[in-house]
C-alpha atoms as a PDB file:
ATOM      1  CA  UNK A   1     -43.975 158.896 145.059  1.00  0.00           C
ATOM      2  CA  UNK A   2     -40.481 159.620 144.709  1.00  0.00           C
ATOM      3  CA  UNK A   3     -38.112 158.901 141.614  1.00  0.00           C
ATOM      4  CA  UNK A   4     -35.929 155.287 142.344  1.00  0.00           C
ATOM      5  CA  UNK A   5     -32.493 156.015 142.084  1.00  0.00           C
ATOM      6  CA  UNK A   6     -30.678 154.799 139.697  1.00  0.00           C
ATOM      7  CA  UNK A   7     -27.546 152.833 140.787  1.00  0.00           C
ATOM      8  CA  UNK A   8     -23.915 154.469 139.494  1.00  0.00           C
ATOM      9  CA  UNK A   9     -22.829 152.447 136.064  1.00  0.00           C
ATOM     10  CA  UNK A  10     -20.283 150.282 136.702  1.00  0.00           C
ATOM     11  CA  UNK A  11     -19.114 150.209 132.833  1.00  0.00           C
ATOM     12  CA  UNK A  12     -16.319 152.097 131.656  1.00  0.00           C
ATOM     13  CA  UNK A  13     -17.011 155.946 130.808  1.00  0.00           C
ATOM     14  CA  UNK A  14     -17.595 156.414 127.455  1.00  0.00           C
ATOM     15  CA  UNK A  15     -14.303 158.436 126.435  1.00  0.00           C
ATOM     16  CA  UNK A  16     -12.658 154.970 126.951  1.00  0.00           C
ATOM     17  CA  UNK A  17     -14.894 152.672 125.280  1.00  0.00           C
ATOM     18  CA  UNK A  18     -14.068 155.290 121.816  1.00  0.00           C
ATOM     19  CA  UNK A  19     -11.115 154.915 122.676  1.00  0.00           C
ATOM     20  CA  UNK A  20     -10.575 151.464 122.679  1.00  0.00           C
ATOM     21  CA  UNK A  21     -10.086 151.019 119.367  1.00  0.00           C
ATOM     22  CA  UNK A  22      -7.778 153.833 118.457  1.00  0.00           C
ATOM     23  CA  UNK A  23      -5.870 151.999 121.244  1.00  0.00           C
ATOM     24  CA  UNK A  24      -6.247 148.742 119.759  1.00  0.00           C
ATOM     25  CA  UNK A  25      -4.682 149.967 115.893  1.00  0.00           C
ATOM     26  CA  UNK A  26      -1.846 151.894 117.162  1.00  0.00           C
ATOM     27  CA  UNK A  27      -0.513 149.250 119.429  1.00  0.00           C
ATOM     28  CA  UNK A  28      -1.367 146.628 116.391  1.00  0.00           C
ATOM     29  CA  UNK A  29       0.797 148.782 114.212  1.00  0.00           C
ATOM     30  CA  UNK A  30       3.750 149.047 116.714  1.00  0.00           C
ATOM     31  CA  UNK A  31       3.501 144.869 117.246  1.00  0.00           C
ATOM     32  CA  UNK A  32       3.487 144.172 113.444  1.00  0.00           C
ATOM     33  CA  UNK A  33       6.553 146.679 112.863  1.00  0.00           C
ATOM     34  CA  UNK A  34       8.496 144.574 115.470  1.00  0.00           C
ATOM     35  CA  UNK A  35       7.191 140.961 115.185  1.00  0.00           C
ATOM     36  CA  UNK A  36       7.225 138.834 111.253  1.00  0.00           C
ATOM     37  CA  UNK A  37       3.480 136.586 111.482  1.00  0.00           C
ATOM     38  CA  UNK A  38       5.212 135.002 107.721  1.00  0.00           C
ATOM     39  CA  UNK A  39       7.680 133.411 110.612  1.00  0.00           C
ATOM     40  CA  UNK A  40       5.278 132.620 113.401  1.00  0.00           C
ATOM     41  CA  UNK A  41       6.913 135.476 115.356  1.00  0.00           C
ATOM     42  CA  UNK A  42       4.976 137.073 118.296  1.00  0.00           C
ATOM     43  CA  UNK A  43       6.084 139.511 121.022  1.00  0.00           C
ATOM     44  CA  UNK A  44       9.038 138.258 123.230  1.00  0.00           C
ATOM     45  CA  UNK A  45       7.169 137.115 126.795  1.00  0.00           C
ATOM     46  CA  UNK A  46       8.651 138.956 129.679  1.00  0.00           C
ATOM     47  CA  UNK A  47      10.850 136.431 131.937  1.00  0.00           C
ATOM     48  CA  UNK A  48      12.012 137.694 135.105  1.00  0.00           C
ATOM     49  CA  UNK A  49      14.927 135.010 135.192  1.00  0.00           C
ATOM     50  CA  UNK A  50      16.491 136.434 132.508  1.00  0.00           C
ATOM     51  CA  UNK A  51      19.591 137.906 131.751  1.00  0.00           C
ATOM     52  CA  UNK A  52      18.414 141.440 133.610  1.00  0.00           C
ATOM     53  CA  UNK A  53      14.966 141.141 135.121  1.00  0.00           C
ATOM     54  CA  UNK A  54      11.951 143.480 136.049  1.00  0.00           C
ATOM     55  CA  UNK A  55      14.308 145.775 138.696  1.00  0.00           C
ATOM     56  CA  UNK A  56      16.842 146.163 136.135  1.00  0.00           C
ATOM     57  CA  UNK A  57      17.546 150.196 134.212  1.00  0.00           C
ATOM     58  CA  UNK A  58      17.575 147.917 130.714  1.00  0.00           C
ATOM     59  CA  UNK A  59      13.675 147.043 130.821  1.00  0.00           C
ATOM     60  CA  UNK A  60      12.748 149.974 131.895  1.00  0.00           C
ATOM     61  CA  UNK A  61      14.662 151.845 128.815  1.00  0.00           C
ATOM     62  CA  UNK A  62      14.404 149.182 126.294  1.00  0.00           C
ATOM     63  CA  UNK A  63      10.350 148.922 126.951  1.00  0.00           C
ATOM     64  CA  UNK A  64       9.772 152.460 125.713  1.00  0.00           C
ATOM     65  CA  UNK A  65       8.641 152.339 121.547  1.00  0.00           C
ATOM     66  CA  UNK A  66       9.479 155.763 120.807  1.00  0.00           C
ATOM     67  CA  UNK A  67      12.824 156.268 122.501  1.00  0.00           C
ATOM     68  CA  UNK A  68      14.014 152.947 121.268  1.00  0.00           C
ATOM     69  CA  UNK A  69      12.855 153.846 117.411  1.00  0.00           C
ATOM     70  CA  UNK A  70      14.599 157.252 117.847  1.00  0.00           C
ATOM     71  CA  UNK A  71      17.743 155.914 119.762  1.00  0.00           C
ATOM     72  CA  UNK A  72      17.743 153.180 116.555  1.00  0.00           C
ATOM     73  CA  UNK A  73      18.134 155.948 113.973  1.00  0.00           C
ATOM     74  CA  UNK A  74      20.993 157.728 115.531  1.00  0.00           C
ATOM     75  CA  UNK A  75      22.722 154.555 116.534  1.00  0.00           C
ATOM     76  CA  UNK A  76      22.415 153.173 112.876  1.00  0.00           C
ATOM     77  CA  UNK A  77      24.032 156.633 111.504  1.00  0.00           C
ATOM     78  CA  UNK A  78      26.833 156.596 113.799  1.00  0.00           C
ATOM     79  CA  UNK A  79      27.197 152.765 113.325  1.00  0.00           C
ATOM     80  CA  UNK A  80      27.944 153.139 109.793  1.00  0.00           C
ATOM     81  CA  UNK A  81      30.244 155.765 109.884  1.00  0.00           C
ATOM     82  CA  UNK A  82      32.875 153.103 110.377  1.00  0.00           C
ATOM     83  CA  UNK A  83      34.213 151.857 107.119  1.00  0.00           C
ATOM     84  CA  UNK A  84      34.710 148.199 108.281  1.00  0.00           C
ATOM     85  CA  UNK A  85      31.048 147.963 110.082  1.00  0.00           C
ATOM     86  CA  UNK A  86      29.767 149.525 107.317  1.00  0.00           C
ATOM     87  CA  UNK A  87      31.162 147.031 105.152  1.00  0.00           C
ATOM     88  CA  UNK A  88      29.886 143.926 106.345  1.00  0.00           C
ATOM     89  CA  UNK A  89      26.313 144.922 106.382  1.00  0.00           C
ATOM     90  CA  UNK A  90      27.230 145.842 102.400  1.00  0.00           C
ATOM     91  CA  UNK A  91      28.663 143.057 101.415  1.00  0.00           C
ATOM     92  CA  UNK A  92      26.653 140.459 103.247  1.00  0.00           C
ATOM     93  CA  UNK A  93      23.023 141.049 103.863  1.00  0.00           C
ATOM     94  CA  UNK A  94      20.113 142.233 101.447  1.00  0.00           C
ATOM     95  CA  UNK A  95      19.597 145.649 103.665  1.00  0.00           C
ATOM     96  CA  UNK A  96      19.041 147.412 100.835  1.00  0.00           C
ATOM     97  CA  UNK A  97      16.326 145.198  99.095  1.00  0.00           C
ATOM     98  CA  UNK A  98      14.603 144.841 102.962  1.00  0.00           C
ATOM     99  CA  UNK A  99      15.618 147.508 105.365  1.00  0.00           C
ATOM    100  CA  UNK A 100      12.866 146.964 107.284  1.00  0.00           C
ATOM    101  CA  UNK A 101      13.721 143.516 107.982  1.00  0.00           C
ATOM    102  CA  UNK A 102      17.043 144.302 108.784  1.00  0.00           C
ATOM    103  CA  UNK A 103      15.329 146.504 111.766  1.00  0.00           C
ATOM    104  CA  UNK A 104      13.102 143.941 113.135  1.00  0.00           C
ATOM    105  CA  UNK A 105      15.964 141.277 113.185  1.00  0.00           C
ATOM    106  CA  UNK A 106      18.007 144.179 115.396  1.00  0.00           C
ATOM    107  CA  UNK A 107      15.044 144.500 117.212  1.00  0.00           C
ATOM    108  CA  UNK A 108      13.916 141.426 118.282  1.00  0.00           C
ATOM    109  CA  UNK A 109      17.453 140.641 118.947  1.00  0.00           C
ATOM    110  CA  UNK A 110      17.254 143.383 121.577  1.00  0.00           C
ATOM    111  CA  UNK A 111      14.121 142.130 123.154  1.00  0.00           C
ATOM    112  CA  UNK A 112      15.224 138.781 123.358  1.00  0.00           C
ATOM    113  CA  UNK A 113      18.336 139.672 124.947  1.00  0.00           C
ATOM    114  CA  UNK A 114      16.403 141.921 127.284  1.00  0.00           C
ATOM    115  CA  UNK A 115      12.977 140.132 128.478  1.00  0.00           C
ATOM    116  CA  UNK A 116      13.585 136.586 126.976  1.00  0.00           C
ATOM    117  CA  UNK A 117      14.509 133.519 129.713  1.00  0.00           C
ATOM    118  CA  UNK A 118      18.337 132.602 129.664  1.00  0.00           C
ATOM    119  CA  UNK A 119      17.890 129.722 127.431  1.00  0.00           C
ATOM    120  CA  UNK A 120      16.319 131.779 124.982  1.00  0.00           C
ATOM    121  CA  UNK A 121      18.296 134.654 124.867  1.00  0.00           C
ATOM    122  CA  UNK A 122      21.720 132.430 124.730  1.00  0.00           C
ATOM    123  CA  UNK A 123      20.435 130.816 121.453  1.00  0.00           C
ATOM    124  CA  UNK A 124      19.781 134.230 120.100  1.00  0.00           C
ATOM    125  CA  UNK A 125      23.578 135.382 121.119  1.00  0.00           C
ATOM    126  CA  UNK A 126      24.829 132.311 119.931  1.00  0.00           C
ATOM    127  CA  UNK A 127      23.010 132.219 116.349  1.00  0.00           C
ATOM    128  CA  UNK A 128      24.121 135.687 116.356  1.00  0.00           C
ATOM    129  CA  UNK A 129      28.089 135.030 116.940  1.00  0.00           C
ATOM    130  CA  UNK A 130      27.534 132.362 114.219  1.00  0.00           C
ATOM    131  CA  UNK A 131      26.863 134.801 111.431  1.00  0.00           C
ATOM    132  CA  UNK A 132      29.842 137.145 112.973  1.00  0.00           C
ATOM    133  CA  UNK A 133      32.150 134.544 112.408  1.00  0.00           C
ATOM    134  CA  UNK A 134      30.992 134.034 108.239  1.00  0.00           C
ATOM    135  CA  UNK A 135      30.909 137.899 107.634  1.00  0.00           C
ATOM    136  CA  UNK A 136      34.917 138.168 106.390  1.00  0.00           C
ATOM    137  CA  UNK A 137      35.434 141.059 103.212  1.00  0.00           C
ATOM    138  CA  UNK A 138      37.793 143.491 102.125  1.00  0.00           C
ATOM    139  CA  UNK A 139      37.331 147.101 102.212  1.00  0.00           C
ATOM    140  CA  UNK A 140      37.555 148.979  98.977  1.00  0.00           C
ATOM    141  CA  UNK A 141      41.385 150.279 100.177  1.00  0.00           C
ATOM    142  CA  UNK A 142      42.227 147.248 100.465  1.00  0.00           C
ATOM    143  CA  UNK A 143      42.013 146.523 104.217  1.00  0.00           C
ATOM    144  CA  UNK A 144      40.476 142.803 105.581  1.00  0.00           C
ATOM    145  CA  UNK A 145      37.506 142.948 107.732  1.00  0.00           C
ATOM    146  CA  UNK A 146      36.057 140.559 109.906  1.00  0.00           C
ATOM    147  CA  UNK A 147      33.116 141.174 111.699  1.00  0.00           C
ATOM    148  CA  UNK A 148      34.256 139.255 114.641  1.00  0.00           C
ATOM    149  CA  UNK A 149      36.733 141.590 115.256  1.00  0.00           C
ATOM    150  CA  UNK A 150      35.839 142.799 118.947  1.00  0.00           C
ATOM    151  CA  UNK A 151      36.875 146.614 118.901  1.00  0.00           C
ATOM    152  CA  UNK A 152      34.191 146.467 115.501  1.00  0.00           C
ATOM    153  CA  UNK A 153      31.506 144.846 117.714  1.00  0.00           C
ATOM    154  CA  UNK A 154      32.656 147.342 120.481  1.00  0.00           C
ATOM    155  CA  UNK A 155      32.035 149.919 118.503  1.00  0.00           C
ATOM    156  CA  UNK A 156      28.475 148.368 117.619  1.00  0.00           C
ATOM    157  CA  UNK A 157      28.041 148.482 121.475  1.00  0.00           C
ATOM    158  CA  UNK A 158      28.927 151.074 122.061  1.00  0.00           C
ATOM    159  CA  UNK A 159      26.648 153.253 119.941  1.00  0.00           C
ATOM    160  CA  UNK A 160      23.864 151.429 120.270  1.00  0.00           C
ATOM    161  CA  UNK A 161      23.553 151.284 123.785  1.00  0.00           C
ATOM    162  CA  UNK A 162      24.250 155.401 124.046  1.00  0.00           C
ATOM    163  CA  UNK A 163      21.689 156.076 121.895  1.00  0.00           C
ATOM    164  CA  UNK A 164      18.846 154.036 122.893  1.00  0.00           C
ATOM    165  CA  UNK A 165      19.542 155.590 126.473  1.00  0.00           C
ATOM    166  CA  UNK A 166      19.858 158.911 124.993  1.00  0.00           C
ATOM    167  CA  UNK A 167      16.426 158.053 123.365  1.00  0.00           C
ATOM    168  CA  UNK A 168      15.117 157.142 126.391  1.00  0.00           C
ATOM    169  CA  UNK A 169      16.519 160.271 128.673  1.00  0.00           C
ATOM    170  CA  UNK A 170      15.086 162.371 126.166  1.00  0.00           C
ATOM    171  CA  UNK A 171      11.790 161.492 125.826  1.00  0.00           C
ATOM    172  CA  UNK A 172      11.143 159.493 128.900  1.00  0.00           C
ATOM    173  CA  UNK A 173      13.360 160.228 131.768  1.00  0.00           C
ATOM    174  CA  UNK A 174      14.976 163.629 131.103  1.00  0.00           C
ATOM    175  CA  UNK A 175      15.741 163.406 135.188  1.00  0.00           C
ATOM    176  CA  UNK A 176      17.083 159.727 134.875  1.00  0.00           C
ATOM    177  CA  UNK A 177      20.141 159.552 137.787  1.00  0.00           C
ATOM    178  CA  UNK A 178      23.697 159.448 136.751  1.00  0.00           C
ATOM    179  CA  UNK A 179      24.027 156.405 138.590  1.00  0.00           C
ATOM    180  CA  UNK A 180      21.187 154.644 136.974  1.00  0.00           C
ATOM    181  CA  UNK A 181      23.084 155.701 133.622  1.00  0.00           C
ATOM    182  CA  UNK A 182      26.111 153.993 134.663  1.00  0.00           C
ATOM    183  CA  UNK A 183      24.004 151.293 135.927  1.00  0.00           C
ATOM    184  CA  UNK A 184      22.877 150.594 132.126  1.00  0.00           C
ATOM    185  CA  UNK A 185      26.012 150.488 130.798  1.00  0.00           C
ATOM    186  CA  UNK A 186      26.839 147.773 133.281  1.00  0.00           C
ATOM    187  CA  UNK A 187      23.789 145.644 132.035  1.00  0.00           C
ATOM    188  CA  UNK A 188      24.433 146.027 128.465  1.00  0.00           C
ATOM    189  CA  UNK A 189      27.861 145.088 129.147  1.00  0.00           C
ATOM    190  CA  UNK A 190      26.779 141.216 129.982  1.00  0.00           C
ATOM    191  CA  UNK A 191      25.640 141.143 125.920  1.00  0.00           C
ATOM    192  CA  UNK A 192      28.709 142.850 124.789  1.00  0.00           C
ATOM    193  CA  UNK A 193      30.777 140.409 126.502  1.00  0.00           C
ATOM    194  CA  UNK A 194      28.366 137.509 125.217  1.00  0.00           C
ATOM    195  CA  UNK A 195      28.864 138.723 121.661  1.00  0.00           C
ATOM    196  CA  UNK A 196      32.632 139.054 122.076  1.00  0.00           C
ATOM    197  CA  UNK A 197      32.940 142.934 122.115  1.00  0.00           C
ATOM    198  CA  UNK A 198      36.109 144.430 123.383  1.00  0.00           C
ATOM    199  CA  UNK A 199      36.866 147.349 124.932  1.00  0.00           C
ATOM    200  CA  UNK A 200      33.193 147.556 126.657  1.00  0.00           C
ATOM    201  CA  UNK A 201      31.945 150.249 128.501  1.00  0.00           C
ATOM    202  CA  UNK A 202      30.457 149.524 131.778  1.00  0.00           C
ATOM    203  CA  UNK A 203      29.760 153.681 132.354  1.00  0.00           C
ATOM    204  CA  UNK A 204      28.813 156.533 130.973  1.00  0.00           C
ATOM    205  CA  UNK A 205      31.995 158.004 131.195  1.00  0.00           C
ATOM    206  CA  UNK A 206      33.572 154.886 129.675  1.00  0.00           C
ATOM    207  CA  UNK A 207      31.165 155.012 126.832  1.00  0.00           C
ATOM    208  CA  UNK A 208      31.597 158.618 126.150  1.00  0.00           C
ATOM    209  CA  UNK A 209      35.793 158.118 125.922  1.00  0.00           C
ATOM    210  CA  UNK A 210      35.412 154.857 123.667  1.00  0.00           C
ATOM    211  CA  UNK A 211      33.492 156.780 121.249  1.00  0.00           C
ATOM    212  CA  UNK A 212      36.126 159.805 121.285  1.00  0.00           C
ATOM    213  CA  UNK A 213      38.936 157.198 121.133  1.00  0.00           C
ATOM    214  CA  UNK A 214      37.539 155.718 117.746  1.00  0.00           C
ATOM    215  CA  UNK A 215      36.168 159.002 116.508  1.00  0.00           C
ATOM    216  CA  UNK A 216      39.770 158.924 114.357  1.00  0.00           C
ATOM    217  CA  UNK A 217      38.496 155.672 112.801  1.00  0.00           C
ATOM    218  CA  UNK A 218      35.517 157.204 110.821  1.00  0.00           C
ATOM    219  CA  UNK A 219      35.411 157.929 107.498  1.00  0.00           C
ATOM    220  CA  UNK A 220      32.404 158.898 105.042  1.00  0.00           C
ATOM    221  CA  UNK A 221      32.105 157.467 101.271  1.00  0.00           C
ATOM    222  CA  UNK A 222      29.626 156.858  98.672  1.00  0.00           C
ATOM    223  CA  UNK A 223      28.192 154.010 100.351  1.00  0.00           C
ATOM    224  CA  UNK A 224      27.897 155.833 103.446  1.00  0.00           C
ATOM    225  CA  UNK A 225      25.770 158.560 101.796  1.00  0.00           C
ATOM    226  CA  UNK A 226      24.114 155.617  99.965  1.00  0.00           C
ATOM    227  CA  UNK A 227      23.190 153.808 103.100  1.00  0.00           C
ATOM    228  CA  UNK A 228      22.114 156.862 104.946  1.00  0.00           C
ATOM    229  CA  UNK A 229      19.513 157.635 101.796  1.00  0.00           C
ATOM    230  CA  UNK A 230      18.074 154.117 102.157  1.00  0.00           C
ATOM    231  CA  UNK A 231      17.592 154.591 106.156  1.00  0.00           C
ATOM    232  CA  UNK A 232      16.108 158.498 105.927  1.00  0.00           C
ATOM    233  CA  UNK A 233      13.905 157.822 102.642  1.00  0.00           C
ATOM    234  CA  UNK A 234      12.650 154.325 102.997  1.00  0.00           C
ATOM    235  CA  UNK A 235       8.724 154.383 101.638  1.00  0.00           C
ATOM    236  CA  UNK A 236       5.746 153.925 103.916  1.00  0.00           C
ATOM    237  CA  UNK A 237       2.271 151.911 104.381  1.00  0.00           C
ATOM    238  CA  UNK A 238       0.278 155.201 104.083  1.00  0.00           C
ATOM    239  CA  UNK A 239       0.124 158.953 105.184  1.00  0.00           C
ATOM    240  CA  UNK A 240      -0.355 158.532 108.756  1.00  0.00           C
ATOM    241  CA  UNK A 241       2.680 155.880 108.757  1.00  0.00           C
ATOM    242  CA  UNK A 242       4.635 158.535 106.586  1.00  0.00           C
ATOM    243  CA  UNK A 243       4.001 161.738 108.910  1.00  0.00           C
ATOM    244  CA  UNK A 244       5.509 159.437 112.269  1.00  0.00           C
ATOM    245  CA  UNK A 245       8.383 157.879 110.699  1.00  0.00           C
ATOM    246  CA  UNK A 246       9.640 161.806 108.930  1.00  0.00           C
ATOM    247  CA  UNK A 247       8.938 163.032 112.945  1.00  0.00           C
ATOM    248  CA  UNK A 248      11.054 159.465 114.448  1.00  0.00           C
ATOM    249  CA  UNK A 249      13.979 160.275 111.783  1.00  0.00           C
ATOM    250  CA  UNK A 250      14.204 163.916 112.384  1.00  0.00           C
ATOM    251  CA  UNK A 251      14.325 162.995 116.066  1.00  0.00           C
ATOM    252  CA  UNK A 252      17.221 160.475 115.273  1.00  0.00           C
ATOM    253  CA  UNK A 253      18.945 163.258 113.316  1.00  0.00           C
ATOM    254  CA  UNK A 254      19.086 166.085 116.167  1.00  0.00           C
ATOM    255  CA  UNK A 255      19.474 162.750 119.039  1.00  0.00           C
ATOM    256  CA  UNK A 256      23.237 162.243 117.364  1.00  0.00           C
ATOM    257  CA  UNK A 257      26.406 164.340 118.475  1.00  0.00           C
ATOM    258  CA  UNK A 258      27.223 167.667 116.248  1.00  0.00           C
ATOM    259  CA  UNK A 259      30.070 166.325 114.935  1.00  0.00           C
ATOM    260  CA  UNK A 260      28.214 162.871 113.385  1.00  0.00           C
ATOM    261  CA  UNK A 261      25.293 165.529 111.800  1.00  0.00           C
ATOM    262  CA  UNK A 262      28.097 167.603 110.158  1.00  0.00           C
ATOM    263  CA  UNK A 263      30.251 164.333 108.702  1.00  0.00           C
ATOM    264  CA  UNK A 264      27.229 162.761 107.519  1.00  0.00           C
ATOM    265  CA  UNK A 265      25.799 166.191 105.726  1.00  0.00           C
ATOM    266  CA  UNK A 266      22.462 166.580 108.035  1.00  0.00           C
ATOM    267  CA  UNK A 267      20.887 169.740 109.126  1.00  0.00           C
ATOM    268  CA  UNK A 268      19.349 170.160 112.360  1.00  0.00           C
ATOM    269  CA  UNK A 269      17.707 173.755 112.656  1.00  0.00           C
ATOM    270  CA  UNK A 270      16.961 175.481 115.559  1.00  0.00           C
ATOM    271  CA  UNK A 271      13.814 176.464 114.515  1.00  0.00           C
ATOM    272  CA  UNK A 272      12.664 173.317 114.002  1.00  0.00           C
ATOM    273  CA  UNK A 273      14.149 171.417 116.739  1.00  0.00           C
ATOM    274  CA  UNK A 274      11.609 172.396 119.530  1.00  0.00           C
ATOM    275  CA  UNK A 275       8.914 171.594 117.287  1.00  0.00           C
ATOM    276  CA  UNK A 276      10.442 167.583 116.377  1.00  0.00           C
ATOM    277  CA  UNK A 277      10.611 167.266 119.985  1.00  0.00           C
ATOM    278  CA  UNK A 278       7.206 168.111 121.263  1.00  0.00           C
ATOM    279  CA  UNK A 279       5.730 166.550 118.095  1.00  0.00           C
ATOM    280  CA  UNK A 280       7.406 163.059 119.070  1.00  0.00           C
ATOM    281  CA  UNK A 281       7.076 163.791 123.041  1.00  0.00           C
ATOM    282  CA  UNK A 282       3.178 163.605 121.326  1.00  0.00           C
ATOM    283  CA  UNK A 283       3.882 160.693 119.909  1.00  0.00           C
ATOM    284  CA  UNK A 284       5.455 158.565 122.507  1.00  0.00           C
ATOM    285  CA  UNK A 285       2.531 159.521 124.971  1.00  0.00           C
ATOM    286  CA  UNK A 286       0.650 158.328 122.681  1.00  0.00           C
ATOM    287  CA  UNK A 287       2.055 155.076 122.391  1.00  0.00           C
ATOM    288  CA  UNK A 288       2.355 154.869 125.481  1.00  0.00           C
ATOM    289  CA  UNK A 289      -1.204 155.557 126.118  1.00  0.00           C
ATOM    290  CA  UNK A 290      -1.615 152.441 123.440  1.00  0.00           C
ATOM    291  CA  UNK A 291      -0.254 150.049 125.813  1.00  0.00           C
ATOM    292  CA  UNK A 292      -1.812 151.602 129.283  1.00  0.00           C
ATOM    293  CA  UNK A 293       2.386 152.307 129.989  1.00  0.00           C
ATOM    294  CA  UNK A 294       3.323 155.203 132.121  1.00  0.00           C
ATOM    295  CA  UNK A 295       4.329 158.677 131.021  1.00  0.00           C
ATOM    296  CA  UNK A 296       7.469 159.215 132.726  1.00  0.00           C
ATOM    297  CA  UNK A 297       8.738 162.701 131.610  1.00  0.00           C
END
């Protein structure tokens, strides 16, 4: 009498039932990084009647982990090259007592603005504005500061939205159109106007000639060496947390323009460029992989 066959398992092959876990921690790690539980905070809900929606180039490049993180580091470093923006964040927030904080504020400001219904992201533009309008200092020349000013929150903008789509081109969409480029600097625009930042780009080209135009601006100090210390050597949860964030700033450090490594002091050898690259190419599929996402490049 012949054997019965067996009929085909319907569970999931094994390889992905190990892996479910290893899935589970790293996205657990990526949520707490972004998201305080001390303030009830969870991650933003994605609206499609918000101030974008799901067809738009901003959800697409503000959705990926890695080239956000990366873009964040090289937009911070250029950031704070200006004396004035520098300056507020000195004088009027406890950065250096809770970097980390700092981040996840920035962040979640981001996602609101991005994925959060229009009510929702308003508030978050509005409570935003509010502080703007209390952060008023004087530089140590001599020169008032406001952080109102709009060609300061321009320059805010400006970099940040270059470098988390520099992030993203890099290690997610190396082929990404020019149009679509131009495309997110139209988006991003509709927050810069929000926050009442002036000149705004609404192109790449745009972008790329408001950050020549200020390049005169920049200065480095003391307490732009101080503040770059605090983002590049800020202590971590353990070894494994340690190894990604030295690979996510040394990708920061070789995503910023030649001229913002060389006035801030920061080597980027050839040698070792190829290797920070793949090594956080590896590390974004991997996050990817942690949230069943796509791997676009």
């Amino acid at each position: 009498m012949p054997h019965p066959v067996r009929p085909p398992l319907t569970r999931e092959p094994l390889a992905k039932r190990l892996g479910r876990p290893v899935q589970r921690a790293i996205a657990g790690r990526v949520v707490a990084m972004f998201n305080d539980p001390a303030k009830g905070e969870r991650p933003v809900a994605r609206r499609p009647d918000g101030l974008f929606g799901p067809q738009s180039v901003a959800w697409r490049v503000h959705g990926d982990v890695t080239g956000m993180l990366v873009g964040g580091v090289s937009g911070l470093l250029l950031q704070m090259l200006h004396a004035a923006v520098l300056a507020g964040v000195w004088d009027h927030s406890n950065f250096r007592a809770d970097m980390h904080g700092r981040l996840r504020r920035t962040a979640r400001f981001i996602a609101v603005t991005t994925y959060g219904g229009p009510d929702e992201a308003q508030a978050t533009i509005d409570r935003v504005r509010r502080i703007h309008e209390q952060v008023v200092g004087v530089l140590p020349d001599g020169t008032p500061y406001q952080a109102a000013d709009p060609s300061l929150l321009a320059w805010v903008h400006v970099t940040e939205a270059t470098s988390f789509l520099a992030g993203w081109r890099r290690y997610a969409e190396p082929g990404m159109s020019r149009a679509d480029q131009d495309r997110y600097f139209a988006e991003m625009a509709v927050v810069g106007e929000a926050l009442g930042a002036d000149p705004l780009p609404r192109t790449l080209a745009e972008a790329r000639a408001l950050i020549e135009a200020m390049r005169g601006e920049l200065r480095v100090d003391e307490r732009t060496r101080e503040v770059a210390r605090l983002i590049l050597e800020q202590p971590s949860s353990s070894p494994a947390a340690a190894a990604a964030r030295r690979l996510t700033l040394q990708a920061g450090i070789d995503l910023l323009p030649a001229w913002a490594r060389w006035m801030h002091g920061l080597d980027n050898p050839l040698v070792a460029r190829p290797l920070v690259r793949a090594g956080t190419f590896g590390m974004a599929g991997a996050v990817r992989w942690a949230f069943e996402t796509p791997y676009r490049a």
